[in-house]
Protein backbone atom coordinates (compact mmCIF):
# COMPACT_ATOMS: atom_id res chain seq x y z
CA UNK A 1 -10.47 35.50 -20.34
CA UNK A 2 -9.30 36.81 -17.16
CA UNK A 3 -12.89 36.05 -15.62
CA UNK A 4 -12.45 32.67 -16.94
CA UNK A 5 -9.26 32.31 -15.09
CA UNK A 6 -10.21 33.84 -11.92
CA UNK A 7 -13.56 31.43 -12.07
CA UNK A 8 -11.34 28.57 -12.44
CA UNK A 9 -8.65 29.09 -9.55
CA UNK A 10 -12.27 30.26 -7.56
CA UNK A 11 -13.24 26.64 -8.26
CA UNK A 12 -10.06 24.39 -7.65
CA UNK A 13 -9.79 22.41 -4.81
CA UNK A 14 -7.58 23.96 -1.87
CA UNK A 15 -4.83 21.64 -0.78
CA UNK A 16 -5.16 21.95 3.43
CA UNK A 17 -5.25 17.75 3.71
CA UNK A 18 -1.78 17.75 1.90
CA UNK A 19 -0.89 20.15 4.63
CA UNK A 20 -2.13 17.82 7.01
CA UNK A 21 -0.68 14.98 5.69
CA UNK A 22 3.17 16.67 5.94
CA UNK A 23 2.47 17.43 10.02
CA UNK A 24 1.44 13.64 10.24
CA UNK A 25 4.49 12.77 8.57
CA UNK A 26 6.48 15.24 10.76
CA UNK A 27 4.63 13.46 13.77
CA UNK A 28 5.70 9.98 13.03
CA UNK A 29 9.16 10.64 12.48
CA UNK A 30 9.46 12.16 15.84
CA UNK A 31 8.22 9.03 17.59
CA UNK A 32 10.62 7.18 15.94
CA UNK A 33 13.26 9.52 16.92
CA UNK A 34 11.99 9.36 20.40
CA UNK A 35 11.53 5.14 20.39
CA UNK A 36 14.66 4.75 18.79
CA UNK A 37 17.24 6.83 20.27
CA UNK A 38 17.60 4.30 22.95
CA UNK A 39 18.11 1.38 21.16
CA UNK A 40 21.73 3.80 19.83
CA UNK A 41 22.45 5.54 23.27
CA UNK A 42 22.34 1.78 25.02
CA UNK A 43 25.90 1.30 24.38
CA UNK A 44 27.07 4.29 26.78
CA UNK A 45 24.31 3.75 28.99
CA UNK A 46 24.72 0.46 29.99
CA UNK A 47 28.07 0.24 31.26
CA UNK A 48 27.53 3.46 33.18
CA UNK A 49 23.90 1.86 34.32
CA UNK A 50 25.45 -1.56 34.88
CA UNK A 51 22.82 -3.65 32.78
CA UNK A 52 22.69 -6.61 31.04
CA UNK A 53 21.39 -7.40 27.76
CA UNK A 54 18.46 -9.44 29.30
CA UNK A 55 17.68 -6.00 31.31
CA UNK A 56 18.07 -3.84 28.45
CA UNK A 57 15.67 -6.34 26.22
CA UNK A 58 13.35 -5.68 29.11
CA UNK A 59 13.55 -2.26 28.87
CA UNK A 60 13.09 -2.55 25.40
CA UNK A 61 9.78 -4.67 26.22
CA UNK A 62 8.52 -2.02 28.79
CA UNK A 63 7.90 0.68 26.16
CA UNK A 64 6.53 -2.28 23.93
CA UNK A 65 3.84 -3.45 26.62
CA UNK A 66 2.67 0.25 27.38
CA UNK A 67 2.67 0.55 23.46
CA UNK A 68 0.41 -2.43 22.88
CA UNK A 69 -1.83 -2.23 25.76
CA UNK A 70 -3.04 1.21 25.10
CA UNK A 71 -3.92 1.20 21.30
CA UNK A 72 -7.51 0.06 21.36
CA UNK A 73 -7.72 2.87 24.07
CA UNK A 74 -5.91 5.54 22.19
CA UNK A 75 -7.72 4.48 19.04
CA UNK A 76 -11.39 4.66 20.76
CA UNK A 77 -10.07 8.13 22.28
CA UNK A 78 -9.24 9.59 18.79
CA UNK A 79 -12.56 8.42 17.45
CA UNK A 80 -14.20 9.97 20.03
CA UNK A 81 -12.52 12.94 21.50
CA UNK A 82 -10.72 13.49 17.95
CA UNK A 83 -7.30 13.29 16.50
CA UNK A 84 -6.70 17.05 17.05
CA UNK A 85 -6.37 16.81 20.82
CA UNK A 86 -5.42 13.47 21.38
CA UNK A 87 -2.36 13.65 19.29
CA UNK A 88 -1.84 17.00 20.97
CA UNK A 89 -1.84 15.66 24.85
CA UNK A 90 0.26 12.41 23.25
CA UNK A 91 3.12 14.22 21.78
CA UNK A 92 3.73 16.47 24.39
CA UNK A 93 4.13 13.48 27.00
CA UNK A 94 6.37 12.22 24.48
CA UNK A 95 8.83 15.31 25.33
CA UNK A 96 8.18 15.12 28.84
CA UNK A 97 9.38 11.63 29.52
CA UNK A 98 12.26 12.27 27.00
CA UNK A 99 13.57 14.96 29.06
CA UNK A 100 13.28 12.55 32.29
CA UNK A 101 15.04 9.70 30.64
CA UNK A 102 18.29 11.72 30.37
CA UNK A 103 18.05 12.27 33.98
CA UNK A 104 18.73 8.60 35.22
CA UNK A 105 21.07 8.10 37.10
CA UNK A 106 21.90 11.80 37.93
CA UNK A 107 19.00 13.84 39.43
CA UNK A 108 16.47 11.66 39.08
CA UNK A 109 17.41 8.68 40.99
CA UNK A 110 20.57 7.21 42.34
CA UNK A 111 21.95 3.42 42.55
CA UNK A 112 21.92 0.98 39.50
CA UNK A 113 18.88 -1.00 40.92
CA UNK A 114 16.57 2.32 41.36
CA UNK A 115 17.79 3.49 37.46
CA UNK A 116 16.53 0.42 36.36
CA UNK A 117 13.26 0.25 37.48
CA UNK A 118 12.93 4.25 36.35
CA UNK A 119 13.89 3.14 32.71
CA UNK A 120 11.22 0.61 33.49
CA UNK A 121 8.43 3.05 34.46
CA UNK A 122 9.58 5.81 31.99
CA UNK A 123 9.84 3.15 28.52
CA UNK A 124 6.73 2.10 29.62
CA UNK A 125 4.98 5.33 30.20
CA UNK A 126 6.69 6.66 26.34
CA UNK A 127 5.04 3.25 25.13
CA UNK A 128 1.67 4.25 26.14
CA UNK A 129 1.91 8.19 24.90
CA UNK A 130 3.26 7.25 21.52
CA UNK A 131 -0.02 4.41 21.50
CA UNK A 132 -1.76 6.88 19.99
CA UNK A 133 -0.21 7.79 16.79
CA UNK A 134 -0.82 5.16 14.15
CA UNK A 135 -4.55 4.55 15.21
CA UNK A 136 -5.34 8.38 15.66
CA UNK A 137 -3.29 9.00 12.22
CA UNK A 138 -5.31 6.57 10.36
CA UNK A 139 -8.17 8.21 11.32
CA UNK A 140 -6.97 11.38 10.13
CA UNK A 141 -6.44 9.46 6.83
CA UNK A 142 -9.92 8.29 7.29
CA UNK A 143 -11.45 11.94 7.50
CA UNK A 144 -9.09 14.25 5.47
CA UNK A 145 -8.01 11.88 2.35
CA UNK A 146 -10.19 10.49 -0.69
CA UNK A 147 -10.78 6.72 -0.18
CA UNK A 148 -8.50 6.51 -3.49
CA UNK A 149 -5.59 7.95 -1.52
CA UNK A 150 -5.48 5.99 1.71
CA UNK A 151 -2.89 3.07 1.16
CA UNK A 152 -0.99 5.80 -0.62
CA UNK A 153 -1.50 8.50 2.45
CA UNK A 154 -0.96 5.58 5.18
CA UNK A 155 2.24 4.68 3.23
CA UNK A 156 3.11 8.15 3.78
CA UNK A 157 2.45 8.61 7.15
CA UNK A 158 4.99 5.61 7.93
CA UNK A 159 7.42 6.64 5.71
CA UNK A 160 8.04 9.37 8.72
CA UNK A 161 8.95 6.33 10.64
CA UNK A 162 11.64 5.58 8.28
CA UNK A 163 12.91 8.91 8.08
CA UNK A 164 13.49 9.02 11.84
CA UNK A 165 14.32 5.37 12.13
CA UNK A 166 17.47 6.79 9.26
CA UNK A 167 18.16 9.66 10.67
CA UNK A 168 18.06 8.59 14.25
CA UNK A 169 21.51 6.08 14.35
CA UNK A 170 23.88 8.56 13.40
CA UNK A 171 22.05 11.42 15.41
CA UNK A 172 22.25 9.76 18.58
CA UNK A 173 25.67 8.22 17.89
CA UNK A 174 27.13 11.15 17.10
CA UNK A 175 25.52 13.10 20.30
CA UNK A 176 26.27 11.04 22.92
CA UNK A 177 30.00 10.56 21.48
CA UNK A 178 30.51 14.54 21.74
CA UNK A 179 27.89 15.53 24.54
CA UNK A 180 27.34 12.57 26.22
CA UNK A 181 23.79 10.12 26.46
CA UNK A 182 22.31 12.05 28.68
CA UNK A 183 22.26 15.20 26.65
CA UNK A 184 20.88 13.53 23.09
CA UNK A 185 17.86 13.03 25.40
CA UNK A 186 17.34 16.73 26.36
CA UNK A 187 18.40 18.09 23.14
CA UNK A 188 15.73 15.60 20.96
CA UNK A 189 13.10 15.72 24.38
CA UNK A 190 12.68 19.32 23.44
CA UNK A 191 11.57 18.41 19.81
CA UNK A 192 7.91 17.72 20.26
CA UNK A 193 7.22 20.69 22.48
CA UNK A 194 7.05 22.44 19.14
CA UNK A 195 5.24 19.79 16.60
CA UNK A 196 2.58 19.33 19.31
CA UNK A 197 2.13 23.37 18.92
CA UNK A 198 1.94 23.38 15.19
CA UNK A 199 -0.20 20.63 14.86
CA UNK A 200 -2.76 22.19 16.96
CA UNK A 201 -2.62 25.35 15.25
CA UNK A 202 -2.94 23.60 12.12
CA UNK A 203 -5.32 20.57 12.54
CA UNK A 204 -8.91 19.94 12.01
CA UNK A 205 -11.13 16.92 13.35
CA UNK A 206 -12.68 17.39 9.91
CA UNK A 207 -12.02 19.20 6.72
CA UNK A 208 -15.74 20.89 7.17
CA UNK A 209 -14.13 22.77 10.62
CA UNK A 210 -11.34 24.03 8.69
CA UNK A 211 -11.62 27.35 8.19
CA UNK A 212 -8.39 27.10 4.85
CA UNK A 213 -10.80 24.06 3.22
CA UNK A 214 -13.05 25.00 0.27
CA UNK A 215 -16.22 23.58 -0.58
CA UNK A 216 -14.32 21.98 -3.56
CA UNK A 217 -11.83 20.01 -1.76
CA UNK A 218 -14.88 18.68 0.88
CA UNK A 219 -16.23 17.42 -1.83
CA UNK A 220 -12.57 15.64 -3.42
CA UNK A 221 -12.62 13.94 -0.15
CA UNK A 222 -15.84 13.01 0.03
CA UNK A 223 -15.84 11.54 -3.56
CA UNK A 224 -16.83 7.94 -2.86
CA UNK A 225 -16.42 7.58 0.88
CA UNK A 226 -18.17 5.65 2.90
CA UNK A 227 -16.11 6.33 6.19
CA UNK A 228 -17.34 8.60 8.92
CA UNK A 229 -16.40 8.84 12.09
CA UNK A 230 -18.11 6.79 14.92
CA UNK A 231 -21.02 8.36 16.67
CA UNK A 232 -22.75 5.54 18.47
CA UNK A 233 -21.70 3.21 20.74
CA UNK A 234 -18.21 1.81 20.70
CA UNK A 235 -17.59 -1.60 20.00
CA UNK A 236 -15.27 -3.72 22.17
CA UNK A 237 -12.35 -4.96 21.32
CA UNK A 238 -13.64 -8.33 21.31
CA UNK A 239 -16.12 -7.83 19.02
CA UNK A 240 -13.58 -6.57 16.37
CA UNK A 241 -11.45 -9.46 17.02
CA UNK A 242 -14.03 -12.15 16.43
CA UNK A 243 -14.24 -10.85 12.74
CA UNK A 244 -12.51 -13.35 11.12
CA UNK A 245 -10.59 -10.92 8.70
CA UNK A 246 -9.83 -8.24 11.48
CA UNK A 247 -8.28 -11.51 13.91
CA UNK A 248 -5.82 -13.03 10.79
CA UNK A 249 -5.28 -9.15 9.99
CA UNK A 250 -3.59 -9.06 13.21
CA UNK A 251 -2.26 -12.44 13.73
CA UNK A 252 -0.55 -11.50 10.58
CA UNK A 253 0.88 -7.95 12.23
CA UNK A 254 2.03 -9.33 15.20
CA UNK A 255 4.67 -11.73 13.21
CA UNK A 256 5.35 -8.78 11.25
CA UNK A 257 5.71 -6.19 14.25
CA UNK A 258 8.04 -8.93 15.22
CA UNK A 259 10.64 -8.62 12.60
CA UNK A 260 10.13 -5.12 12.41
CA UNK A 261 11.59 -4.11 15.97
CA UNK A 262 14.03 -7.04 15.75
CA UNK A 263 15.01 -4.42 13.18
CA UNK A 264 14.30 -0.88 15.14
CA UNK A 265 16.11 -2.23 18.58
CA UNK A 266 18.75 -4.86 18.14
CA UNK A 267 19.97 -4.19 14.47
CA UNK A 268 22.61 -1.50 15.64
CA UNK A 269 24.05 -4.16 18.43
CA UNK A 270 24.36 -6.79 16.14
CA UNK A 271 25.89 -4.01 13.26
CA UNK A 272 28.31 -3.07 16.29
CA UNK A 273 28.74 -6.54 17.88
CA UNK A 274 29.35 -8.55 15.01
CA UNK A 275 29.77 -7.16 11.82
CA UNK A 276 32.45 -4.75 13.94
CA UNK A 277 31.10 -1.29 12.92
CA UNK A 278 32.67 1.47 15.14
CA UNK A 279 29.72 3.27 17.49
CA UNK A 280 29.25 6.24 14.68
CA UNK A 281 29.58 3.99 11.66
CA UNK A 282 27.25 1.69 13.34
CA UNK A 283 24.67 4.33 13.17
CA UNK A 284 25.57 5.49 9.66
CA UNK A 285 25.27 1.72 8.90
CA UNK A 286 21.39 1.48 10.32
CA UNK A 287 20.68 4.59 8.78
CA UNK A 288 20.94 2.96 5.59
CA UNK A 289 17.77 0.35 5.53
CA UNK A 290 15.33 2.74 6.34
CA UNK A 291 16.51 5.38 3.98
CA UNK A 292 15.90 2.84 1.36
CA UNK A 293 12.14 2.07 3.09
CA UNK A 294 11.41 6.28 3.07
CA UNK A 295 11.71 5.56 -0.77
CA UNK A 296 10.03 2.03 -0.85
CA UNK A 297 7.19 2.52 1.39
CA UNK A 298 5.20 5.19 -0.36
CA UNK A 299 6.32 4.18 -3.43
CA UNK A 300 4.80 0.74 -2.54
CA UNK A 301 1.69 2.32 -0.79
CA UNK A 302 1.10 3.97 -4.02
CA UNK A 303 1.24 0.94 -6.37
CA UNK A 304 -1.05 -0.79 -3.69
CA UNK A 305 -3.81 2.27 -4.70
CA UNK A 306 -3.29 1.63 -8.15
CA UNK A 307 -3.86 -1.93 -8.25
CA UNK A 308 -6.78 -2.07 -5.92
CA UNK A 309 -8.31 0.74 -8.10
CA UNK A 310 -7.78 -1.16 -11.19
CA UNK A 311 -8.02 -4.77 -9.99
CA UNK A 312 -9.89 -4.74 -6.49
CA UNK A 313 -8.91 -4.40 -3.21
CA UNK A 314 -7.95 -7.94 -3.03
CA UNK A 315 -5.44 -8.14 -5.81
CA UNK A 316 -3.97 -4.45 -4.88
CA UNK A 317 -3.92 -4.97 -1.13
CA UNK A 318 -3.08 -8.75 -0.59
CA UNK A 319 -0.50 -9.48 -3.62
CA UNK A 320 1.16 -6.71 -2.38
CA UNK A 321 2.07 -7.31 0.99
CA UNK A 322 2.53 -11.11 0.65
CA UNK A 323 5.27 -10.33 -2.08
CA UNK A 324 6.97 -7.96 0.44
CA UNK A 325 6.94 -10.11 3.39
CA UNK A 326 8.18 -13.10 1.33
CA UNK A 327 11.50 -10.50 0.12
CA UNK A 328 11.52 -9.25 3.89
CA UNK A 329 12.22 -12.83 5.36
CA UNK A 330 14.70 -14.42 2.29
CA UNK A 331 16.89 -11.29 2.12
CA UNK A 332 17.36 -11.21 6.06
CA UNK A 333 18.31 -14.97 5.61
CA UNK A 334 21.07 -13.58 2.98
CA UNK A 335 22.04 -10.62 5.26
CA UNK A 336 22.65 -13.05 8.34
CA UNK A 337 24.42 -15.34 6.12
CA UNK A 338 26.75 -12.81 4.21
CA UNK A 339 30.17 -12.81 5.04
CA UNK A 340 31.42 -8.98 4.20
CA UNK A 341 29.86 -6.23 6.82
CA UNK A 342 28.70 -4.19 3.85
CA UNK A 343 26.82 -7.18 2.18
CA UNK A 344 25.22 -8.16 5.09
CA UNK A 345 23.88 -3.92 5.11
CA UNK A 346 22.91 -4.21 1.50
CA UNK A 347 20.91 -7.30 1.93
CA UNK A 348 19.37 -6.31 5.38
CA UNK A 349 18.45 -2.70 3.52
CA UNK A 350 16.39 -4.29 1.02
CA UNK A 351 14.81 -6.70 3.47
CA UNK A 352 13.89 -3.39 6.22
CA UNK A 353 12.66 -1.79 2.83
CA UNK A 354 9.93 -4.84 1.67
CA UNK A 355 8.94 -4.92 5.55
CA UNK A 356 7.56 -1.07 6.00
CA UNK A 357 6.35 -1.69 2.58
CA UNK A 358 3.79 -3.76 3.74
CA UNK A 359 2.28 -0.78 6.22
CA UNK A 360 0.25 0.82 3.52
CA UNK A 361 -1.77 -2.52 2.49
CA UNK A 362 -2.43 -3.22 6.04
CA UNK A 363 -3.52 0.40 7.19
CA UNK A 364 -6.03 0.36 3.96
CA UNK A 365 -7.28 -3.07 4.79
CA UNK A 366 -8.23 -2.17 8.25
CA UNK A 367 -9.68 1.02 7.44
CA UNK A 368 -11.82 -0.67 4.41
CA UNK A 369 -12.90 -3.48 7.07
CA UNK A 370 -14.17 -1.42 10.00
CA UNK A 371 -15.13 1.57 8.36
CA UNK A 372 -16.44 4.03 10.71
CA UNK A 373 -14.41 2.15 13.56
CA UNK A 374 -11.41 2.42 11.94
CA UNK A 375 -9.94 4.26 15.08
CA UNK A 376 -10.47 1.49 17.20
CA UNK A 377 -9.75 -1.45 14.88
CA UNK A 378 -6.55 0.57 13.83
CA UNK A 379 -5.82 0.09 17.49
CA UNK A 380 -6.69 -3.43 18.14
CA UNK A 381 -4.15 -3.98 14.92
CA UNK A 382 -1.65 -2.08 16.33
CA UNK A 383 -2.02 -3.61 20.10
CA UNK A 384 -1.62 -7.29 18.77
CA UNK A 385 1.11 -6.49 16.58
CA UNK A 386 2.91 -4.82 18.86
CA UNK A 387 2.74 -7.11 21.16
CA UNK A 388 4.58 -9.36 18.94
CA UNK A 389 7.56 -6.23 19.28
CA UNK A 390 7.20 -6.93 22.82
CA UNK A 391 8.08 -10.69 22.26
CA UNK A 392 10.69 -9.87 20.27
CA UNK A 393 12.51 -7.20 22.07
CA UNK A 394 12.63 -9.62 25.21
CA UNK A 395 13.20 -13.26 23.62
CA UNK A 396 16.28 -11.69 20.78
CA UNK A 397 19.05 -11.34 24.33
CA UNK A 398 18.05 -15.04 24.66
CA UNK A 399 18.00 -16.28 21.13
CA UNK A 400 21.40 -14.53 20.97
CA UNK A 401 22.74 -16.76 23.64
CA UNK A 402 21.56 -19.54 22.93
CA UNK A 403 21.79 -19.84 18.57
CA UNK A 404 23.78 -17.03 17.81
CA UNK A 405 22.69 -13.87 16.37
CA UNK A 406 22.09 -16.28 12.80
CA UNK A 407 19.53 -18.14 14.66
CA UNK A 408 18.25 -15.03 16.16
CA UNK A 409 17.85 -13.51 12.44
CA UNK A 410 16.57 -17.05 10.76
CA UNK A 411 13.76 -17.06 13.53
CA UNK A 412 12.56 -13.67 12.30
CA UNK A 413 12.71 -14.48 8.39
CA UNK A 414 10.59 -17.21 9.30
CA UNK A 415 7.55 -15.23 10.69
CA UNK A 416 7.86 -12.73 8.02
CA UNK A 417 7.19 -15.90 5.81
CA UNK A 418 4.53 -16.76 8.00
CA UNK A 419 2.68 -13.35 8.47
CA UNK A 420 2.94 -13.25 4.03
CA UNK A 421 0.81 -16.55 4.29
CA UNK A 422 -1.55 -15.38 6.71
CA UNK A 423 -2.68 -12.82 3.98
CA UNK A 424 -4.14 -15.70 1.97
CA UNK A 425 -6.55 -16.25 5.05
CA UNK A 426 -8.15 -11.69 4.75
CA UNK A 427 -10.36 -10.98 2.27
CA UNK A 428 -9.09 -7.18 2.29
CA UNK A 429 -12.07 -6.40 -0.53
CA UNK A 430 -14.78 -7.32 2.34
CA UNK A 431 -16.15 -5.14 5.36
CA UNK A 432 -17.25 -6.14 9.07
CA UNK A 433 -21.23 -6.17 8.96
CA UNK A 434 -22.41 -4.17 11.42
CA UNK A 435 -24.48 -7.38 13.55
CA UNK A 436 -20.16 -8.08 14.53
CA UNK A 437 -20.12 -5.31 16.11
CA UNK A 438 -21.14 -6.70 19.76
CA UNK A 439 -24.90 -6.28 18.92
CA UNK A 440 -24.34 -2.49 19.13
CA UNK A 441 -26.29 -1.24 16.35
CA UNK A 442 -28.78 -3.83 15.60
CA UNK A 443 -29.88 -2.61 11.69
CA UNK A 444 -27.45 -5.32 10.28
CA UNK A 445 -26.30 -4.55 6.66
CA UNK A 446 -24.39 -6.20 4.15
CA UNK A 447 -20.72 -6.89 4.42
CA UNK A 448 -19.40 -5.05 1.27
């Protein structure tokens, strides 16, 4: 009997990608900590600064445009190099330019003019180290989970967002009200020094170079996977985007990206501003939405597995995400309209919730269509989305002024109604033949 035993626990899979999975998590809640903070410490630094809103928006847009423009590269760069290092070199620069950011206007530079153009350079720089982490990440998800498992582990993976997006407000608020701005940027600059660290020590390119892996668990991942990582030539970005699924995949995530940072950069002014929240409450206040997406995302992610496993990829992935977005945009129309501060939290909190919900059915989709690519398309998504965050960061200062912070709101609930209808356009079940690809592998197969 004891044979039997010691045969079986011999034969079970070991659990290294769950492992992975919690350092990915740990990984994406530090960039949000790290993308965030600003949009909380803004309200001591710009009177000491001198900015307007219109600057700060642009400041806003700076990391946003660094962001966008460097997640094809970052993506291609994971695929390539692979996820261990890249995400390694990225997270460190996130500390670096953390720690320099709570040197303006002291040490660093001096005169209101020259601290603006350093928050330029610095957002900007930040935008372009934290490009890699959602295209490298899905790749991860590409390599270490079962295909089964990816809305599920993408879900995941931006759940961490929502942790640090909830824990960030009242953080920040509360360190910069005792310590000053300057210091919640050396105290949470210091945090990725260490992640970077353990994620090397800890990560794989592949489950095969783990040493921790078993035989048993290579094969739970490889259990109906068709993914591998790229090995000939890359194609361009181009050539992704003139898939038709792959171009409304993104046209769809830049509307969505939209209303997201609408959310991740201007909701704590407008909590402040105008429902009259005091600076820590404020932050207590924001905290709130994206607890409630931690527990909505995966939970969503997972329910997106399901249904695609039981009723296709189309049903699971698509229904899915259109329901959300439609939720996302009428409950930010409520929470604009409400007339209590806590109703207008409550209804806001449900609407941030049915956004990050969508993340897992669009991760899965884009891994399903570009298979081995999925690093790169991952990064095309992310790049055109995010360069609707870099619309929205910049045009919500001059919606404000000229509609009102309703208008400002009723503009985003639009495009979240928009980006749900754009879903009806992907056929998330399908996959990019490889004659798309830029004429880069010539032995054209079937789309699946």
């Amino acid at each position: 009997m004891n044979g039997i035993a010691a045969c079986e626990s011999i034969s079970a899979p070991t659990a290294v990608r769950r492992r992975i999975l919690v350092i990915l998590v740990c990984l994406s809640l530090f960039s949000y900590l790290l993308r965030m903070n600003i949009s909380v410490a803004q309200q001591f630094m710009v009177p000491e600064l001198g900015l307007s809103d219109i600057q700060v928006g642009q400041v806003f847009s700076s990391f946003m445009a660094g962001y966008a423009l460097f997640q094809v590269p970052a993506g291609v760069w994971g695929d390539q190099r692979g996820p261990r290092f890249v995400l390694t070199v990225a997270v460190l620069s996130w500390g670096f330019l953390t720690l320099l950011t709570g040197l303006i206007p002291g040490l660093l530079v001096r005169g209101a003019a020259a601290a603006f153009l350093s928050l330029l350079i610095l957002r900007f720089m930040l935008g372009v180290g934290e490009a890699a982490m959602y295209p490298v990440a899905a790749r991860v998800v590409a390599n270490w989970m079962p295909p089964a498992e990816h809305a599920f582990s993408n879900a995941v993976v931006i759940a961490g967002s929502t942790v640090g997006s909830a824990l960030t407000p009242p953080l920040i608020a509360y360190l910069m009200q005792a310590f000053g701005w300057r210091f919640s940027f050396y105290l949470t600059g210091l945090f990725p020094f260490g992640i970077a660290l353990l994620w090397w020590w800890q990560a794989r390119d592949h489950p095969e170079q783990h040493q921790a892996v078993n035989h048993e668990e290579i094969a739970l991942i490889a259990a109906g996977r068709a993914v591998k990582s790229a090995t000939g030539p890359v194609p361009s970005w181009w050539s992704l985007g003139k898939n038709r699924n792959i171009a409304f995949l993104c046209l769809s995530y830049f509307l969505t990206s939209y209303v997201m940072f609408v959310f991740v950069f201007w909701l704590y002014k407008y909590f402040v501003d105008v429902r009259k929240f005091t600076v820590v409450g404020g932050g207590w206040a924001l905290s709130l939405p994206f607890v409630v997406a931690t527990v909505a995302l995966p939970s969503m992610g997972y329910l997106s597995d399901r249904l695609s496993a039981r009723r296709g990829a189309l049903w699971g992935r698509r229904r899915v995400a259109m329901g959300c977005l439609v939720f996302c945009g009428l409950l930010l129309l409520v929470g604009a309209a409400a007339s209590g501060p806590w109703m207008a939290v409550a209804a806001i909190s449900l609407s941030v919730a049915c956004l990050f919900s969508t993340e897992g059915p669009y991760w899965s989709t884009v891994i399903k269509l570009a298979g081995p690519h999925a690093g790169a398309a991952g990064g095309l998504m992310n790049m055109v989305g995010n360069f609707g965050g870099a619309v929205s960061t910049a045009v919500v200062p001059f919606l404000v002024h000229i509609f009102g912070w309703f208008g400002a709101l009723a503009c985003a609930s639009v495009f979240a109604i928009i980006a749900a209808a754009l879903w009806l356009l992907i056929r998330s079940d399908s996959k990019i033949p490889v004659q798309t690809l830029g004429g880069l592998e010539q032995a054209a197969g079937e789309a699946k």
